[in-house]
Protein backbone atom coordinates (compact mmCIF):
# COMPACT_ATOMS: atom_id res chain seq x y z
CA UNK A 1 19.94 -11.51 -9.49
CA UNK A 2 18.58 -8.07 -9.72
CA UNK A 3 15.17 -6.83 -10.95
CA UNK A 4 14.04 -3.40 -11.45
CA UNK A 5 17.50 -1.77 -10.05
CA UNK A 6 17.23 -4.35 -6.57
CA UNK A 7 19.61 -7.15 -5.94
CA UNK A 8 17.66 -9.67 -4.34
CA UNK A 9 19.49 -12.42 -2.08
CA UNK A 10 20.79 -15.44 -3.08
CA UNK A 11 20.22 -17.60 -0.48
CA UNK A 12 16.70 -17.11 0.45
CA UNK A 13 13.85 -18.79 -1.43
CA UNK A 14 12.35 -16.96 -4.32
CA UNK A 15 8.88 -16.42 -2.48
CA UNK A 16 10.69 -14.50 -0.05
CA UNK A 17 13.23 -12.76 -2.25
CA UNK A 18 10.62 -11.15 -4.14
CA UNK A 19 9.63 -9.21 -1.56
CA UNK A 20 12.39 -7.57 -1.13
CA UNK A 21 11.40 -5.60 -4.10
CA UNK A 22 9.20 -2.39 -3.42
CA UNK A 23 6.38 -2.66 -4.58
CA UNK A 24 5.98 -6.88 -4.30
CA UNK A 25 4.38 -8.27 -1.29
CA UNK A 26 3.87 -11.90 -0.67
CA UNK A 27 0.55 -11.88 -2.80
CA UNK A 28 2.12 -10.21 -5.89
CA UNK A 29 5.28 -12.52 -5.19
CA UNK A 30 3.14 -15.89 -5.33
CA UNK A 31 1.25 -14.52 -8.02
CA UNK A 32 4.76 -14.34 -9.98
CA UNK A 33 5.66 -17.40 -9.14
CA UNK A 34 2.28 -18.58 -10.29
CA UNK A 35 2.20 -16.91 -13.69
CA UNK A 36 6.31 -17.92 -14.63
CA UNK A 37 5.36 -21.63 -13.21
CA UNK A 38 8.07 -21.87 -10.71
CA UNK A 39 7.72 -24.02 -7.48
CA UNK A 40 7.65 -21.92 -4.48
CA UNK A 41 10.61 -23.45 -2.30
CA UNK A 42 12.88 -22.59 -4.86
CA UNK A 43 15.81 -20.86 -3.86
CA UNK A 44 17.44 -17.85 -5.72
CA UNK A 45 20.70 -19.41 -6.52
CA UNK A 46 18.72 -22.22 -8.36
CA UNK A 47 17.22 -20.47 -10.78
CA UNK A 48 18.07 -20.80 -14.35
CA UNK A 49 18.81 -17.87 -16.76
CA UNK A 50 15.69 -18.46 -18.54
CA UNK A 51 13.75 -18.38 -15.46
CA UNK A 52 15.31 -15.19 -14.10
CA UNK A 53 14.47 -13.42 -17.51
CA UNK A 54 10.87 -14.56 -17.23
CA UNK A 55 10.41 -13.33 -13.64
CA UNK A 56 12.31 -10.04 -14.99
CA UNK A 57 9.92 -9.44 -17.74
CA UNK A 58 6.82 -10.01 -15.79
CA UNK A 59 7.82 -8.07 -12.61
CA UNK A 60 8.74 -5.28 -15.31
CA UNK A 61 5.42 -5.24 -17.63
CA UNK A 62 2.92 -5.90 -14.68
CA UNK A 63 3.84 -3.87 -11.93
CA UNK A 64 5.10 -1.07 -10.67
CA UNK A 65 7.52 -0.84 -8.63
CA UNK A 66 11.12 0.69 -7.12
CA UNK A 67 11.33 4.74 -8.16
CA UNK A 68 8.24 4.60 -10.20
CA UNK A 69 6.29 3.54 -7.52
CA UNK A 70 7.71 6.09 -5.01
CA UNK A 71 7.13 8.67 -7.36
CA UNK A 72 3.45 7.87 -7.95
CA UNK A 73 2.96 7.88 -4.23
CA UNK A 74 4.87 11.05 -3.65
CA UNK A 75 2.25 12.68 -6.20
CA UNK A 76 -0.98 11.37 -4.84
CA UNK A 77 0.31 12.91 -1.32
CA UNK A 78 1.23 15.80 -3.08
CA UNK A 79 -1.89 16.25 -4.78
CA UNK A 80 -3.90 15.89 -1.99
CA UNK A 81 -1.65 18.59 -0.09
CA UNK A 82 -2.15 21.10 -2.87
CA UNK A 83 -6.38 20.37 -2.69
CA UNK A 84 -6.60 20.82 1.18
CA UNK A 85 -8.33 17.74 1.72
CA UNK A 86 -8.51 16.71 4.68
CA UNK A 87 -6.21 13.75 4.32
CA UNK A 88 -3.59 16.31 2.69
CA UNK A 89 -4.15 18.27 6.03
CA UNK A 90 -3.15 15.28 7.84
CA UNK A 91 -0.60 14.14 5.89
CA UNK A 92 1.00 18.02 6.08
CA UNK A 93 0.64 17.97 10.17
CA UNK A 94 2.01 14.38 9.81
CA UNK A 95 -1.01 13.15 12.03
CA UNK A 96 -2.27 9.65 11.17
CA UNK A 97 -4.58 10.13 7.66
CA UNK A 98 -6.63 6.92 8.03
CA UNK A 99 -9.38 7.41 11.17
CA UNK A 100 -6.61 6.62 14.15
CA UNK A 101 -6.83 7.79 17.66
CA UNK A 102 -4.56 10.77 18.44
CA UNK A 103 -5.43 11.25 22.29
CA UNK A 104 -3.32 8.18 23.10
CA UNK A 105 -1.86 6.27 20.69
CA UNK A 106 0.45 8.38 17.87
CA UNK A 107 3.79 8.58 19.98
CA UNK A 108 5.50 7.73 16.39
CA UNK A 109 3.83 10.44 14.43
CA UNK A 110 3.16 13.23 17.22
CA UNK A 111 7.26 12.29 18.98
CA UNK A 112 7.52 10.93 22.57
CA UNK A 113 6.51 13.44 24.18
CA UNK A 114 5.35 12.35 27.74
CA UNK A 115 6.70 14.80 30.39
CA UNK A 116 3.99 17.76 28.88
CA UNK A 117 1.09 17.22 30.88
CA UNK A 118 3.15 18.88 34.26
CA UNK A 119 0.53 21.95 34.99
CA UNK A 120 -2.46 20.22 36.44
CA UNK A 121 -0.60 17.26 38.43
CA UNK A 122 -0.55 17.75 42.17
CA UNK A 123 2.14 19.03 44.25
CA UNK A 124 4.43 16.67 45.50
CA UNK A 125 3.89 15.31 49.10
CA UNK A 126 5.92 17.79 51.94
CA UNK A 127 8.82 16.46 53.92
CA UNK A 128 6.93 16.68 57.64
């Protein structure tokens, strides 16, 4: 089955197929589920055609997702790059944007970068 240009698997139950969407998280997923009135612990592969269409037509007019999505996001950043916000400063020195520590604890955005801090450790101890 494939919505919005994703083939979700088969095997896996529809709550968790869903998500393999971008855009759908568990909430939005169940929330499909909820509005097409299918039980949750169905599986993909035992879907009918009707109720593939009707997850297909309300994943498509209620959300967006997939390219859209990405695009959307790539704009906001974009935007707020071109506006010198603060948050578009961040997000141009790809620091953390939401209020994080940097002293200690970006290794993913800043790299692992450990062996820096060499100029004010002490000497090693002398062979006597």
């Amino acid at each position: 089955m494939r919505i919005s240009g994703t083939t979700i698997p088969k095997q896996k139950r529809l709550l968790i197929a869903l998500t393999y969407v971008y855009g759908i998280g568990p909430t939005s997923a169940e929330h499909i589920m909820n509005v097409a009135q299918i039980d949750p612990v169905t599986r993909v592969k035992d879907l009918t055609r009707d109720q593939e269409d009707k997850i297909r037509s309300i994943v498509e007019s209620q959300y967006t997702t997939e390219g859209d999505l990405r695009r959307q996001i790539t704009s906001n950043v974009k935007r707020l790059r071109d506006i010198k916000c603060y948050r578009g400063i961040r997000h141009t020195r790809r620091l953390p944007s939401r209020g994080q520590r940097t002293k200690t604890n970006s290794r993913t955005s800043r790299g692992n970068v450990r062996n820096r801090a060499s100029s004010g450790k002490k000497p090693s101890a002398q062979k006597t």
